[in-house]
Protein backbone atom coordinates (compact mmCIF):
# COMPACT_ATOMS: atom_id res chain seq x y z
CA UNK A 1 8.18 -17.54 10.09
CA UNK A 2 5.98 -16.12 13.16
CA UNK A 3 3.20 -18.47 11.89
CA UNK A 4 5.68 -21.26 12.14
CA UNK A 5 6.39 -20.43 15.59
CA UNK A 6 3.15 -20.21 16.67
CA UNK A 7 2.16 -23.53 14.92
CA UNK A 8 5.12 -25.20 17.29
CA UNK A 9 4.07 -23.18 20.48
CA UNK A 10 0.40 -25.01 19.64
CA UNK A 11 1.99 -28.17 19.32
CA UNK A 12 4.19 -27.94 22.26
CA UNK A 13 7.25 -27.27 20.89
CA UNK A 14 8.67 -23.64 21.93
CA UNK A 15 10.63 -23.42 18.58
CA UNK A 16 13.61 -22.20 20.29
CA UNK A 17 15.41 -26.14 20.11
CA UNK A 18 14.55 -26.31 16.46
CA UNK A 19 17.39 -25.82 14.09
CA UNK A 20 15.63 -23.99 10.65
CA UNK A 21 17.42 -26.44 7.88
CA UNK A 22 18.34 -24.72 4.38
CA UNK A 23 14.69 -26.81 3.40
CA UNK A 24 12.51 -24.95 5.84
CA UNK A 25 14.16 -21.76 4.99
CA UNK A 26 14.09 -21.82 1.08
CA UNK A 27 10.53 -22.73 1.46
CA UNK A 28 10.18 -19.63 3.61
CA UNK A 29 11.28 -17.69 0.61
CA UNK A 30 9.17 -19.49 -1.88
CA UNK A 31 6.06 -18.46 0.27
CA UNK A 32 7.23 -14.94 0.42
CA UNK A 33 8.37 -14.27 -2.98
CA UNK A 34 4.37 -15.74 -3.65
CA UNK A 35 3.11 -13.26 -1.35
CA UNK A 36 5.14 -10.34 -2.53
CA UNK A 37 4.07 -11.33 -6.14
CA UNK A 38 0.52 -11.43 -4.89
CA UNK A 39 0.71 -7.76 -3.27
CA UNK A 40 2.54 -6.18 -5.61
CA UNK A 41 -0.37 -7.04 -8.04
CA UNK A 42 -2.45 -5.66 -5.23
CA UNK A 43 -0.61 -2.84 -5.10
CA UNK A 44 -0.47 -1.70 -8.65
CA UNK A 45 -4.36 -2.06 -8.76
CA UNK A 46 -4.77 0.41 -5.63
CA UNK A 47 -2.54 2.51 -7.69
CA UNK A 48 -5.01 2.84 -10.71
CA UNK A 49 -7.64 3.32 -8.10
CA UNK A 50 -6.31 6.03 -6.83
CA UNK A 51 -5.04 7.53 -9.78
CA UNK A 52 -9.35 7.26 -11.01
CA UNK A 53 -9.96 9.07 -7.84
CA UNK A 54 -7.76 12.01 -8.20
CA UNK A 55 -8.78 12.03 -11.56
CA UNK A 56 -12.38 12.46 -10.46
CA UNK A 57 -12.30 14.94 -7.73
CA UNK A 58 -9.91 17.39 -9.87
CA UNK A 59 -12.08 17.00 -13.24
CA UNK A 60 -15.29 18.28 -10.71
CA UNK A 61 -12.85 20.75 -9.17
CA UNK A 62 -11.72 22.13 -12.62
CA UNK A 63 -15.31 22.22 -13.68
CA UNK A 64 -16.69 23.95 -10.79
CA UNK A 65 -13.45 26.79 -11.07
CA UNK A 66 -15.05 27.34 -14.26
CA UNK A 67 -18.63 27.55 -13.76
CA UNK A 68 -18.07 29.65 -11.21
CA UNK A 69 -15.53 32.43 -12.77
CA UNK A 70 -18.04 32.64 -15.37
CA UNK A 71 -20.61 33.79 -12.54
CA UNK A 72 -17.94 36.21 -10.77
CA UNK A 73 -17.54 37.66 -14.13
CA UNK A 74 -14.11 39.35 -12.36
CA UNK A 75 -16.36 40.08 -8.97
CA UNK A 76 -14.13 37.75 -6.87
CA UNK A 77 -10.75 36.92 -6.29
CA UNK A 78 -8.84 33.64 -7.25
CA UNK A 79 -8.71 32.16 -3.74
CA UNK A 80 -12.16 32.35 -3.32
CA UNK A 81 -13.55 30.85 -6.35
CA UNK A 82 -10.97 27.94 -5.57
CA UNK A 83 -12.62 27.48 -1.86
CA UNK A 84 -16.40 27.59 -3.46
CA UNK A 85 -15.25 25.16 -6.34
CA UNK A 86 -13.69 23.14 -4.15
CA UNK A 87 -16.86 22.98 -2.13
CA UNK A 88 -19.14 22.90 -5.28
CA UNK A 89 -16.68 20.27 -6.53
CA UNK A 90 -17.97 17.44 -3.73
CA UNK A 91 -16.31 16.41 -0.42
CA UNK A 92 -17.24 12.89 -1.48
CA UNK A 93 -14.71 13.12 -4.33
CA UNK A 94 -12.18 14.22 -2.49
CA UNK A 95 -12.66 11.78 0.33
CA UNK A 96 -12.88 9.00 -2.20
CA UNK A 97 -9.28 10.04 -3.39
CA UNK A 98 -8.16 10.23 -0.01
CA UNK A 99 -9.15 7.14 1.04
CA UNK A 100 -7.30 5.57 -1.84
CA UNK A 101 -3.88 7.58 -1.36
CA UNK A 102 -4.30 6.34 2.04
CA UNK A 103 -4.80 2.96 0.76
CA UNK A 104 -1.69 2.74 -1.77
CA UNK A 105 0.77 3.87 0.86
CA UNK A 106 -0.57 1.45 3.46
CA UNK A 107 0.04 -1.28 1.28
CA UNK A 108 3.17 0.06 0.24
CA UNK A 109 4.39 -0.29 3.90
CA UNK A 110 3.33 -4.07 3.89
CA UNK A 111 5.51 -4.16 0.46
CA UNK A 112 8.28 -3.06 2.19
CA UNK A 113 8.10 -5.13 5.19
CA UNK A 114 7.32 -8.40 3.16
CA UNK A 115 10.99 -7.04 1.35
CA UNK A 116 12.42 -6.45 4.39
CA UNK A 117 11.28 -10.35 5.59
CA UNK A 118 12.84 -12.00 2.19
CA UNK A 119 15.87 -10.35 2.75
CA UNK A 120 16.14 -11.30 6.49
CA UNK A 121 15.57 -15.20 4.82
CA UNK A 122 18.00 -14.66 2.46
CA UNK A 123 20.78 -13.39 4.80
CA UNK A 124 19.65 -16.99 7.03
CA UNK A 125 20.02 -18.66 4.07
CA UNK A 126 23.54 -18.13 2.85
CA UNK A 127 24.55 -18.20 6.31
CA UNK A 128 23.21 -21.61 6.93
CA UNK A 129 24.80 -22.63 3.52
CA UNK A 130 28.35 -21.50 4.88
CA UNK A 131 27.82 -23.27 7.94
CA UNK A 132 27.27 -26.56 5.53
């Protein structure tokens, strides 16, 4: 809808003494519905990245607990050898997982906006069909 409004603004035409027909508003939908298809697929594949991610950084975590337990041999305390695997374990890893967590609830936002925009067509929508 906004890039319909600025397509008219281009043109010349404000927008605001253009009545949106039942037409212009279905195919509205149609284009979202396609775009929330599109990032939903988008969505579920940022999902499995950063599912791989978290994966990855707690496997080298887990690892790194162990190796180094069997080096304290009971000379340190829990906390610690969490801290040093955690370090041992790669800041790369983790920031790799962050990055994607960060990723899948970004796009989860624009999944619920691109909702929140097919519903606000589909409220114009049976309203214009009452009006007819």
């Amino acid at each position: 809808m906004r890039d319909e409004v600025a397509a008219q603004r281009a043109r010349g035409n404000p927008g605001s003494s253009r009545v949106l027909t039942q037409a212009d508003i279905e195919e509205a939908i149609a284009r979202l519905e396609a775009e929330l298809e599109e990032a939903t697929h988008i969505f579920a594949d940022l999902c499995d990245e950063e599912a791989d991610a978290e994966a990855d950084w707690k496997g080298a975590l887990w690892r790194a607990t162990v190796e180094l337990a069997a080096k304290a041999e009971g000379r340190s305390n829990e906390k610690l050898r969490e801290a040093q695997a955690s370090l041992q374990a790669g800041e790369e890893l983790f920031r790799l997982y962050r990055v994607a967590a960060g990723r899948v609830r970004s796009t989860g936002a624009a999944l619920g906006a691109l909702r929140a925009r097919l519903d606000a067509y589909r409220t114009l929508s049976a309203n214009v069909r009452s009006q007819t």
